[in-house]
C-alpha atoms as a PDB file:
ATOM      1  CA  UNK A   1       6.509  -8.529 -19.846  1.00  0.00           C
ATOM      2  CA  UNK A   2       8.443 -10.082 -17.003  1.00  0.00           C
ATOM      3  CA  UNK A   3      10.196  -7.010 -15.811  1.00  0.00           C
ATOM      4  CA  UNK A   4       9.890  -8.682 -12.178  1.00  0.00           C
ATOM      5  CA  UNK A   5      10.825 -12.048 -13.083  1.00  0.00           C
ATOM      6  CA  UNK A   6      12.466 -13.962 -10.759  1.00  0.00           C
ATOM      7  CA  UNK A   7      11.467 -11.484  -7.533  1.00  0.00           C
ATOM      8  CA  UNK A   8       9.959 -12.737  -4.545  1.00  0.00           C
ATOM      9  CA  UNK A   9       7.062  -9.612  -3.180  1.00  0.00           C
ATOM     10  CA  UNK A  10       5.674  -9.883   0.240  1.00  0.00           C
ATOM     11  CA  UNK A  11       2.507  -7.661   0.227  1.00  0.00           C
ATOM     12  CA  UNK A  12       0.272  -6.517   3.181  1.00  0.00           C
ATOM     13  CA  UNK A  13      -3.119  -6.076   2.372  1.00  0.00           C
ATOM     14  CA  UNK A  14      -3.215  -7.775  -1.112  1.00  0.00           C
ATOM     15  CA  UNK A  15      -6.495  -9.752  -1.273  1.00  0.00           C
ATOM     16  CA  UNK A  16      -8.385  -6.802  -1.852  1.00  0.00           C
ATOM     17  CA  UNK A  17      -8.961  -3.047  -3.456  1.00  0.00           C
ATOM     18  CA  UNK A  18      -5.465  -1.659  -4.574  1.00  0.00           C
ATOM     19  CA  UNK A  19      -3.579  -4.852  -3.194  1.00  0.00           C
ATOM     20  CA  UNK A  20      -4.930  -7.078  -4.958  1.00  0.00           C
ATOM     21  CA  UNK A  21      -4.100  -5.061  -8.705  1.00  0.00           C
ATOM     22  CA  UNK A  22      -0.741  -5.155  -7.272  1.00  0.00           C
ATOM     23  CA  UNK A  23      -0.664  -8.933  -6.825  1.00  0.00           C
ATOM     24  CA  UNK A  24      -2.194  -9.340 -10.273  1.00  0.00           C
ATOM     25  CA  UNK A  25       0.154  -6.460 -11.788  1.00  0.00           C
ATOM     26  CA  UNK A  26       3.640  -8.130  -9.687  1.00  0.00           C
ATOM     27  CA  UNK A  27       2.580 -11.999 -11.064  1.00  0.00           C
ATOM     28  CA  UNK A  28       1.866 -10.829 -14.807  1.00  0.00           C
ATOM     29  CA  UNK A  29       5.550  -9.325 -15.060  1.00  0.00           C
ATOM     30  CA  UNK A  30       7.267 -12.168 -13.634  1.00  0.00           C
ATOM     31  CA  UNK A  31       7.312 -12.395  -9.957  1.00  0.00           C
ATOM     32  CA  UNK A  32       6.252 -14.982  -7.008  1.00  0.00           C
ATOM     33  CA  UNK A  33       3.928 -12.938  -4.198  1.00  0.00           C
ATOM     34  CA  UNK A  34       3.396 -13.759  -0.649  1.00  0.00           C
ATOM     35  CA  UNK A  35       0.324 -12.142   0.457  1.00  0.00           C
ATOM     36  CA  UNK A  36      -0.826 -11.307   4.269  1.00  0.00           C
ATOM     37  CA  UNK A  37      -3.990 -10.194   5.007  1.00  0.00           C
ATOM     38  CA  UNK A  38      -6.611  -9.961   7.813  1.00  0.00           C
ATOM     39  CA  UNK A  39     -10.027 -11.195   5.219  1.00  0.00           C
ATOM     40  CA  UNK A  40      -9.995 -15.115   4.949  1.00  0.00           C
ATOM     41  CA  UNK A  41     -12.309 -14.588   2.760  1.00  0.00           C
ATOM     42  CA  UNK A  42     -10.724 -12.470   0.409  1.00  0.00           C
ATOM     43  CA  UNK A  43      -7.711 -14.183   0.954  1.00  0.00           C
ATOM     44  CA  UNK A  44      -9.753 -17.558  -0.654  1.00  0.00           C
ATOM     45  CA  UNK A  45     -11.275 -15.984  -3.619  1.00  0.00           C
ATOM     46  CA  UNK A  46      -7.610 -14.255  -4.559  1.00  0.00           C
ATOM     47  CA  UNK A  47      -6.515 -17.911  -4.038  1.00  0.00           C
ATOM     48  CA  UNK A  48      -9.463 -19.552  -6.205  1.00  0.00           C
ATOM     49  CA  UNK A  49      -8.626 -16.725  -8.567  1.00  0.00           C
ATOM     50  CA  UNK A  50      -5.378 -16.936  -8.756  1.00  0.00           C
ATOM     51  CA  UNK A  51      -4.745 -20.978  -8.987  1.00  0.00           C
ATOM     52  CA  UNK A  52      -1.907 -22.190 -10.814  1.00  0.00           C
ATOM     53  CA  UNK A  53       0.650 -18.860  -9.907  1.00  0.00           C
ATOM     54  CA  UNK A  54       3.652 -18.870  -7.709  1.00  0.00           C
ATOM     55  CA  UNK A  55       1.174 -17.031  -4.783  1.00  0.00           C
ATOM     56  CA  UNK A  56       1.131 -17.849  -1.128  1.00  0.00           C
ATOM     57  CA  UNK A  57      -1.591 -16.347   0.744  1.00  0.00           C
ATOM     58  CA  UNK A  58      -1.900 -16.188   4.613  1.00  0.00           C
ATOM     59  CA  UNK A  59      -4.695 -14.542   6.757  1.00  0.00           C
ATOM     60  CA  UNK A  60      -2.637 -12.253   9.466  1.00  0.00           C
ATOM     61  CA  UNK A  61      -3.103  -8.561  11.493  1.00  0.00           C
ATOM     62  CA  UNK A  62      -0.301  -5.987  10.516  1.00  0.00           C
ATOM     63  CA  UNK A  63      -0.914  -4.777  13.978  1.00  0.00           C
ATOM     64  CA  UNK A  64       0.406  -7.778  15.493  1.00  0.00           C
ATOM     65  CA  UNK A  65       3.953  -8.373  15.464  1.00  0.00           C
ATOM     66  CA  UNK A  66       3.905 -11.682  15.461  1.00  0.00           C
ATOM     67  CA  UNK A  67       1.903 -12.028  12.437  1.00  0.00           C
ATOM     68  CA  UNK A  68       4.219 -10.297  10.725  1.00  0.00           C
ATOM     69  CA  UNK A  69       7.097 -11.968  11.269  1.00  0.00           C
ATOM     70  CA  UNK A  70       5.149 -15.553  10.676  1.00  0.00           C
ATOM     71  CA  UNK A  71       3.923 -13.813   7.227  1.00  0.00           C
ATOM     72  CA  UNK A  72       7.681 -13.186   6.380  1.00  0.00           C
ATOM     73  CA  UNK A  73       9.533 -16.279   7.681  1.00  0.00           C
ATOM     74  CA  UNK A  74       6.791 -18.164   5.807  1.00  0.00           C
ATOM     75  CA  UNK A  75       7.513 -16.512   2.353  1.00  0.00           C
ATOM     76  CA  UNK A  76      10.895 -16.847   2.869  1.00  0.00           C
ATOM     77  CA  UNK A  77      10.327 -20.466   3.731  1.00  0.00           C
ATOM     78  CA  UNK A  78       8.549 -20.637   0.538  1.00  0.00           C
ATOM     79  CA  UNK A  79      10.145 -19.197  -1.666  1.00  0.00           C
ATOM     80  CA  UNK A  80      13.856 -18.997  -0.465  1.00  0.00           C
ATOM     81  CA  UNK A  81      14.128 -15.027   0.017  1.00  0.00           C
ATOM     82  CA  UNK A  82      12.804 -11.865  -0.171  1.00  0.00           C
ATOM     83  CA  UNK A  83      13.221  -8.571  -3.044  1.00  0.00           C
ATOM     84  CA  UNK A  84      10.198  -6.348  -1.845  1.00  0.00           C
ATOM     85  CA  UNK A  85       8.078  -5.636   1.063  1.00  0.00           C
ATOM     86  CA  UNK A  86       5.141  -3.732  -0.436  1.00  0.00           C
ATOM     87  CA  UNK A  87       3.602  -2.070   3.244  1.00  0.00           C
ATOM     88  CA  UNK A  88      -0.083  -1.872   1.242  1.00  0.00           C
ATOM     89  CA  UNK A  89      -2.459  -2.772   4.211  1.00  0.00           C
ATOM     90  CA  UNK A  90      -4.308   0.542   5.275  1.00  0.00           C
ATOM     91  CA  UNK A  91      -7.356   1.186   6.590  1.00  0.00           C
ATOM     92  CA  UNK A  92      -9.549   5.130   5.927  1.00  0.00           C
ATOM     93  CA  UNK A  93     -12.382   5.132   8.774  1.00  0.00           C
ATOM     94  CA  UNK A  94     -13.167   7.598  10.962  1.00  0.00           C
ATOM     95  CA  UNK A  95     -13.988  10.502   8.751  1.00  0.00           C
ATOM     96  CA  UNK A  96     -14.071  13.098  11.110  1.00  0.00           C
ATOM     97  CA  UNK A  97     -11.979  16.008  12.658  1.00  0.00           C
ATOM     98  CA  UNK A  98      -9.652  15.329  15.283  1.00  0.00           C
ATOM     99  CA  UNK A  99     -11.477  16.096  18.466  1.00  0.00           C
ATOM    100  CA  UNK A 100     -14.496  13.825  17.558  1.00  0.00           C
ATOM    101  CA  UNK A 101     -12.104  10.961  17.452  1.00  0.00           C
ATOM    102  CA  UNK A 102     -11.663   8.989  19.491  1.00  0.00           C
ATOM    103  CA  UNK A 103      -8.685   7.211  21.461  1.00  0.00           C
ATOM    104  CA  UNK A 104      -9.419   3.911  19.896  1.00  0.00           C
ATOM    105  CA  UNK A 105      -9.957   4.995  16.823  1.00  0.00           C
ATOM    106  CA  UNK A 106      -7.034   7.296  16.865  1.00  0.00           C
ATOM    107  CA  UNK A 107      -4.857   3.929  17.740  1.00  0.00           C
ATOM    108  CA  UNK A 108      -6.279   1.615  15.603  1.00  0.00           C
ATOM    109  CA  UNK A 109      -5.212   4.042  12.616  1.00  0.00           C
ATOM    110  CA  UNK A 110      -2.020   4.291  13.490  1.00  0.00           C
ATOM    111  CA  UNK A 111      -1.057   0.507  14.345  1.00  0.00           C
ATOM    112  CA  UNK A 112      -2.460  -0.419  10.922  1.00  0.00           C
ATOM    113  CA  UNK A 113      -1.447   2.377   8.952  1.00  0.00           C
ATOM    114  CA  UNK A 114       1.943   3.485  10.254  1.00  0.00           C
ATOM    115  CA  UNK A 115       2.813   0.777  12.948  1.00  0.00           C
ATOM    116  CA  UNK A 116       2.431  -1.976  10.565  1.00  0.00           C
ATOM    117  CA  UNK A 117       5.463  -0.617   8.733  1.00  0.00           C
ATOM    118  CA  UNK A 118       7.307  -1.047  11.588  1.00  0.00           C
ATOM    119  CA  UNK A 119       6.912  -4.324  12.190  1.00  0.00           C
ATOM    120  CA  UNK A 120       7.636  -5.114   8.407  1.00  0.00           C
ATOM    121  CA  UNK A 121      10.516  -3.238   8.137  1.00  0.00           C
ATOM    122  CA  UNK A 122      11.703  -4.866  11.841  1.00  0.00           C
ATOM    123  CA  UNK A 123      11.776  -8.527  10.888  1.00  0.00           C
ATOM    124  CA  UNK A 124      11.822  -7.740   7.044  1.00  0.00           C
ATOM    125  CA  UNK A 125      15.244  -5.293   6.596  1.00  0.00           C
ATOM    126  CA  UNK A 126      17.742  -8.502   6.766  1.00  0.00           C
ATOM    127  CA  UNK A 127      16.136 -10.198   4.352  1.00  0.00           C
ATOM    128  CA  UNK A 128      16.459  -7.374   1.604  1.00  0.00           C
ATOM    129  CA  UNK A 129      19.661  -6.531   2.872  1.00  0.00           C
ATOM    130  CA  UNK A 130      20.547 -10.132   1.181  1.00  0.00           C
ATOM    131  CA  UNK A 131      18.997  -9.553  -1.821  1.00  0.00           C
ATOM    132  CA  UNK A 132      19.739  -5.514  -2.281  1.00  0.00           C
ATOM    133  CA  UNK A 133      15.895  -5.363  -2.830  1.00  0.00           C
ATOM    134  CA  UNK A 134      13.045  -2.877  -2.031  1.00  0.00           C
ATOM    135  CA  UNK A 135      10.161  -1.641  -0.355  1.00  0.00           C
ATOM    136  CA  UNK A 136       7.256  -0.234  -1.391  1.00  0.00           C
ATOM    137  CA  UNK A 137       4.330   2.329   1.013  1.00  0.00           C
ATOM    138  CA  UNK A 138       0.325   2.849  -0.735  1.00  0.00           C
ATOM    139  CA  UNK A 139       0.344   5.769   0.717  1.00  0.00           C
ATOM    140  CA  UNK A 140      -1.992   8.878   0.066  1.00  0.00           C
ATOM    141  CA  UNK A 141      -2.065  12.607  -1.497  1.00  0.00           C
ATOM    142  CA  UNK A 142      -3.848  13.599   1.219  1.00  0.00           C
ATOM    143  CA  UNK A 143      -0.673  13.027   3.672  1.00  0.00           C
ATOM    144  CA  UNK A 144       0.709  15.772   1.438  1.00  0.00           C
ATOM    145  CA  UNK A 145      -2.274  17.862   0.589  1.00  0.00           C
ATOM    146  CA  UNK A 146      -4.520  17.830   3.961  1.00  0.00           C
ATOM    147  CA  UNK A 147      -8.582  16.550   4.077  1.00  0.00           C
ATOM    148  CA  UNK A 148     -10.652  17.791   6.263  1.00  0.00           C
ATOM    149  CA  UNK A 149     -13.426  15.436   8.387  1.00  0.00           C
ATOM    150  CA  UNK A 150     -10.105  13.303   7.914  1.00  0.00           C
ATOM    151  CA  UNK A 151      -7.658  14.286  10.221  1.00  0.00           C
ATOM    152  CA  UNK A 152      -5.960  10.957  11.732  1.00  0.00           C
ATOM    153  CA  UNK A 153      -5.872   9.029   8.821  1.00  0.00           C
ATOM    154  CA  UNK A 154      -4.282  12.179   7.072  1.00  0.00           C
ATOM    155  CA  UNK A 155      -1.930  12.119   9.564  1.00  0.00           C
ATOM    156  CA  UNK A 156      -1.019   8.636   9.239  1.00  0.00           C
ATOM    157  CA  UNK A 157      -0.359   9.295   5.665  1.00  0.00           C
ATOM    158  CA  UNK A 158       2.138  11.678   6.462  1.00  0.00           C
ATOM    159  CA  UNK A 159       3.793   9.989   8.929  1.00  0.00           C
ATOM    160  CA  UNK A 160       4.176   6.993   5.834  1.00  0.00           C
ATOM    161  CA  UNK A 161       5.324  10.406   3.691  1.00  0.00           C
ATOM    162  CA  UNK A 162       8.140  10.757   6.388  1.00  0.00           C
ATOM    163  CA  UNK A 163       9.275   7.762   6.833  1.00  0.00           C
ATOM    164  CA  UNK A 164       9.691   7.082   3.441  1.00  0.00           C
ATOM    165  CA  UNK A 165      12.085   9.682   3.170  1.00  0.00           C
ATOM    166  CA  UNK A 166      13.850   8.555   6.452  1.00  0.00           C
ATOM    167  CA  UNK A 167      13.952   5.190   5.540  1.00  0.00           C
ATOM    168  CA  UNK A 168      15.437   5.505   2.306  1.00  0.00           C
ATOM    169  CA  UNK A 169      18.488   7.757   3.393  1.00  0.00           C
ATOM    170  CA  UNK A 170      18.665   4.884   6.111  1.00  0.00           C
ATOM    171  CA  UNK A 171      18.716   1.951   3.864  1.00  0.00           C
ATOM    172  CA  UNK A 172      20.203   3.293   0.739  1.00  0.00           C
ATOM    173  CA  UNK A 173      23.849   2.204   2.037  1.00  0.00           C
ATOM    174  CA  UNK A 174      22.726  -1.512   1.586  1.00  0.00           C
ATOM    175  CA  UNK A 175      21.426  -1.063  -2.122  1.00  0.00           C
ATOM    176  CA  UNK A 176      18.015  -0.721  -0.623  1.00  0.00           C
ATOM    177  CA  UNK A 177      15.369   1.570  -2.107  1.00  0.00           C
ATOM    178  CA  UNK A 178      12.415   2.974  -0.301  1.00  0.00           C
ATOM    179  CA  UNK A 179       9.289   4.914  -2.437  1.00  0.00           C
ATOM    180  CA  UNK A 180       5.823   5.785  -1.594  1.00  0.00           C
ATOM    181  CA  UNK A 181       2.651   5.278  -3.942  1.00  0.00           C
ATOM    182  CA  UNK A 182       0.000   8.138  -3.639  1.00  0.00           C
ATOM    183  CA  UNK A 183      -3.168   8.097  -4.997  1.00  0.00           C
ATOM    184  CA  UNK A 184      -5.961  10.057  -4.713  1.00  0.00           C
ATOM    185  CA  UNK A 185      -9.165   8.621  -5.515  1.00  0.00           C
ATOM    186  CA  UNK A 186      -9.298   5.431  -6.616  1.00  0.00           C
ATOM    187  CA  UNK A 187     -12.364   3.537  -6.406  1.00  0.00           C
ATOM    188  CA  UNK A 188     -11.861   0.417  -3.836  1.00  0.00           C
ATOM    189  CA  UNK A 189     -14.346  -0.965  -1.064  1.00  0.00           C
ATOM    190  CA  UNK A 190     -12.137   1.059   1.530  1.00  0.00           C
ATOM    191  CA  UNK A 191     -13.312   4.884  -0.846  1.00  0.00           C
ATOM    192  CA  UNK A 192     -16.647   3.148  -0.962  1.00  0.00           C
ATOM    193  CA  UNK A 193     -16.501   2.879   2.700  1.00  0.00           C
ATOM    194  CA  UNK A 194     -15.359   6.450   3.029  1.00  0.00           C
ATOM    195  CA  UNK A 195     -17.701   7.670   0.664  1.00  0.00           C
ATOM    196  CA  UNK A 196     -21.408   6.315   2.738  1.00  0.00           C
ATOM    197  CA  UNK A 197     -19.447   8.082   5.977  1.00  0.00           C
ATOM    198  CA  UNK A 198     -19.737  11.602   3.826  1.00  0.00           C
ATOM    199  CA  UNK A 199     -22.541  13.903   4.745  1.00  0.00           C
ATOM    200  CA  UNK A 200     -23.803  13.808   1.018  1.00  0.00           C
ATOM    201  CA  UNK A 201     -22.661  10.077   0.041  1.00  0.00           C
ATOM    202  CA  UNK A 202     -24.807  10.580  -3.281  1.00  0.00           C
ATOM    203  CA  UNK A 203     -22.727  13.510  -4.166  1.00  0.00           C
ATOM    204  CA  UNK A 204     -19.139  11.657  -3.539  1.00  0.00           C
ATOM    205  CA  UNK A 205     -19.006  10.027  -7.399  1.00  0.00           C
ATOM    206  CA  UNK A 206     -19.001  12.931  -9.361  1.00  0.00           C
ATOM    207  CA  UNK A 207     -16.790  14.746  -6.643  1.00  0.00           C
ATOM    208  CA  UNK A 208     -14.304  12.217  -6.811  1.00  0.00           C
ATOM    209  CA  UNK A 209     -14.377  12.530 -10.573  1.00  0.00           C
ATOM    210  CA  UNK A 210     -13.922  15.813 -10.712  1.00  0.00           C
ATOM    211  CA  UNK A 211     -11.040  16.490  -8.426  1.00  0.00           C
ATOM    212  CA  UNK A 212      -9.110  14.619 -10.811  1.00  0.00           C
ATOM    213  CA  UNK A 213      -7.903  16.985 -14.047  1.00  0.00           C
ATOM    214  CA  UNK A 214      -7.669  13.569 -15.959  1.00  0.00           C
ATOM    215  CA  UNK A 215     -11.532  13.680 -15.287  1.00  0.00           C
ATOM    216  CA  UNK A 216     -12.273  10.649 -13.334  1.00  0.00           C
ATOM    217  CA  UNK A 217     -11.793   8.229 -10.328  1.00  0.00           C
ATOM    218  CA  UNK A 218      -9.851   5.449 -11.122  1.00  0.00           C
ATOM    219  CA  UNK A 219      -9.340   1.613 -10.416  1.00  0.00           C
ATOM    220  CA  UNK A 220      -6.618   0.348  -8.600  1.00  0.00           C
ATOM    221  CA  UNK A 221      -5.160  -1.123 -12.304  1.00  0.00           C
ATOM    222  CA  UNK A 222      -3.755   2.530 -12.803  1.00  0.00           C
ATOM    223  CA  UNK A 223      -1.756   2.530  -9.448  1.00  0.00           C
ATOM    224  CA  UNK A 224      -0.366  -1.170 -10.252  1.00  0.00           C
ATOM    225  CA  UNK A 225       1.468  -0.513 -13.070  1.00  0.00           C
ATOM    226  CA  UNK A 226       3.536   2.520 -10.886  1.00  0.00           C
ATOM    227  CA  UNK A 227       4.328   0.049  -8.856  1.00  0.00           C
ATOM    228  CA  UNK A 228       5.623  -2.589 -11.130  1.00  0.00           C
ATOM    229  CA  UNK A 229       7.632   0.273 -12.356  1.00  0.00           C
ATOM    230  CA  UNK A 230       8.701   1.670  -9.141  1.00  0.00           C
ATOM    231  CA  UNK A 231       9.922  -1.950  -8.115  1.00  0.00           C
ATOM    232  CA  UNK A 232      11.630  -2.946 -11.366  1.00  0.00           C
ATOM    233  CA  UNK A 233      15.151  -1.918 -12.684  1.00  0.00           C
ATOM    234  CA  UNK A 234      13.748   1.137 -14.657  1.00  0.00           C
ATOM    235  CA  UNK A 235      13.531   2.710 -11.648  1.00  0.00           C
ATOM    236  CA  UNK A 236      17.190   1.693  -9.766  1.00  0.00           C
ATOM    237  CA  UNK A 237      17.961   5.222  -9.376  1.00  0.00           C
ATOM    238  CA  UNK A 238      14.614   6.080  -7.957  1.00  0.00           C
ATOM    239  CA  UNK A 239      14.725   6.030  -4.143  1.00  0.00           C
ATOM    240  CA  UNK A 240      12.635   8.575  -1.472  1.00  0.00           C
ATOM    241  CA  UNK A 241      10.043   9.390  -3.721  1.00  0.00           C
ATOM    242  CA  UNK A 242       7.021  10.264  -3.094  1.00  0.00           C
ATOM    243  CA  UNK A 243       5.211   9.396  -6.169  1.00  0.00           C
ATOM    244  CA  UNK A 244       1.970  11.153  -6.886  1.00  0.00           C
ATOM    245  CA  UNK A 245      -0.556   9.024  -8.898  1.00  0.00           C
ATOM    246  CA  UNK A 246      -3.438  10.990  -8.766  1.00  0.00           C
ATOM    247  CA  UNK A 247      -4.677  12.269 -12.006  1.00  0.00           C
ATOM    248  CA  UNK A 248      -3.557  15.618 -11.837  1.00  0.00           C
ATOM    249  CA  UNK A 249      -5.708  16.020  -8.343  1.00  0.00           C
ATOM    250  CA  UNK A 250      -1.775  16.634  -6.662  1.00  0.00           C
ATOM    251  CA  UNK A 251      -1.943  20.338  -8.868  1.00  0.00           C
ATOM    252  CA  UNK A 252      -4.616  21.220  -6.086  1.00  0.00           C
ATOM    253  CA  UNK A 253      -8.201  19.541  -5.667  1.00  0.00           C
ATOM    254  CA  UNK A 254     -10.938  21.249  -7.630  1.00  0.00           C
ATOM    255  CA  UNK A 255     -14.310  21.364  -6.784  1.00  0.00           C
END
């Protein structure tokens, strides 16, 4: 449909689960995609996949600030500038309450989840400041909602939730927008992941279904096409939002 056409998206996270729909989703309307992500693997068989596309894919750790900036200056390199940073990269594990988590868990969390956006937005900003673009959080309902047995990731969600919010007051002077994605379920390795750390795993399916009012647990396809909207000109007046995408599961999770 080419509602992204000529836009340049640098994606965290984007060989995989949610990412990769995204990368799929942002090339079918139009756009080139630079995608960083920490699975050479994955990173290959998006490649293989994917042959033939304006795509650049490089193996990188959000937590490490240089890698970010060498993801960046490379797509830029590439492709001559930048219109969206989508922050995607995100990681779910530990399930478990606060005080049984511990310190290295609780860090790890936060320098993929949160800190990661940091270093985007750090050596990212000027280049959408030239180009008036955007930027995009996958965030989650729970950093609205709550979860329990889930405590720092929920936390890291909200923290995204925040900052959102924050960074679109601080960026809309420069024609930048900010938005957040949030999902609930949607079935990816990372909620399969989740799912064996439950203490029924066998149980998780037909839970997951039916805390959505739509009925069932999506795939990442459904969350895609929000964000193709979210960065395309349909949405220039949209900016701070925290966009639910959850199948009616943001009207309160049913059990």
């Amino acid at each position: 449909m080419g509602v992204l056409k000529g836009k340049v998206v640098f994606i965290t996270g984007g060989a995989s689960g949610i990412g990769r729909k995204c990368v799929e989703a942002y090339l079918a309307a139009g756009a080139s995609v630079s995608v960083m992500d920490n699975d050479p693997a994955a990173l290959e068989s998006l490649a293989a996949a994917l042959a033939g596309t304006p795509l650049v894919a490089r193996a990188g750790d959000v937590r490490a600030g240089n890698d970010v900036k060498a993801a960046i200056e490379n797509t830029v390199a590439t492709f001559g500038k930048i219109d969206v940073i989508h922050n995607n990269a995100g990681i779910a594990s530990p399930s478990k309450p606060l005080d049984e988590t511990s310190e290295a868990e609780w860090d790890n969390l936060l320098a993929v989840n949160l800190k990661s956006v940091f270093w985007t937005t750090k050596y990212g900003i000027g280049y959408l400041k030239q180009t008036r673009g955007c930027i995009l959080h996958t965030s989650s309902l729970v950093g609205e909602m709550g979860q329990e047995n889930h405590a720092a990731y929920v936390g890291t969600k909200g923290g995204m939730n925040a900052l959102t919010k924050a960074m679109a007051l601080d960026y809309a002077p420069f024609g930048i927008r900010v938005n957040a994605l949030c999902p609930a379920g949607v079935w990816t390795p990372m909620l399969r992941k989740w799912s064996e750390e439950q203490p029924e795993p066998d149980r998780i399916a037909r839970y997951l279904d039916d805390i959505h009012a739509l009925g069932y647990c999506p795939e990442g396809d459904v969350i895609a096409d929000v964000a193709v909207f979210l960065l395309s000109e349909a949405a220039r007046f949209v900016t701070g939002c925290i966009m639910p995408v959850g199948g009616g599961a943001e009207l309160g999770y049913r059990r």
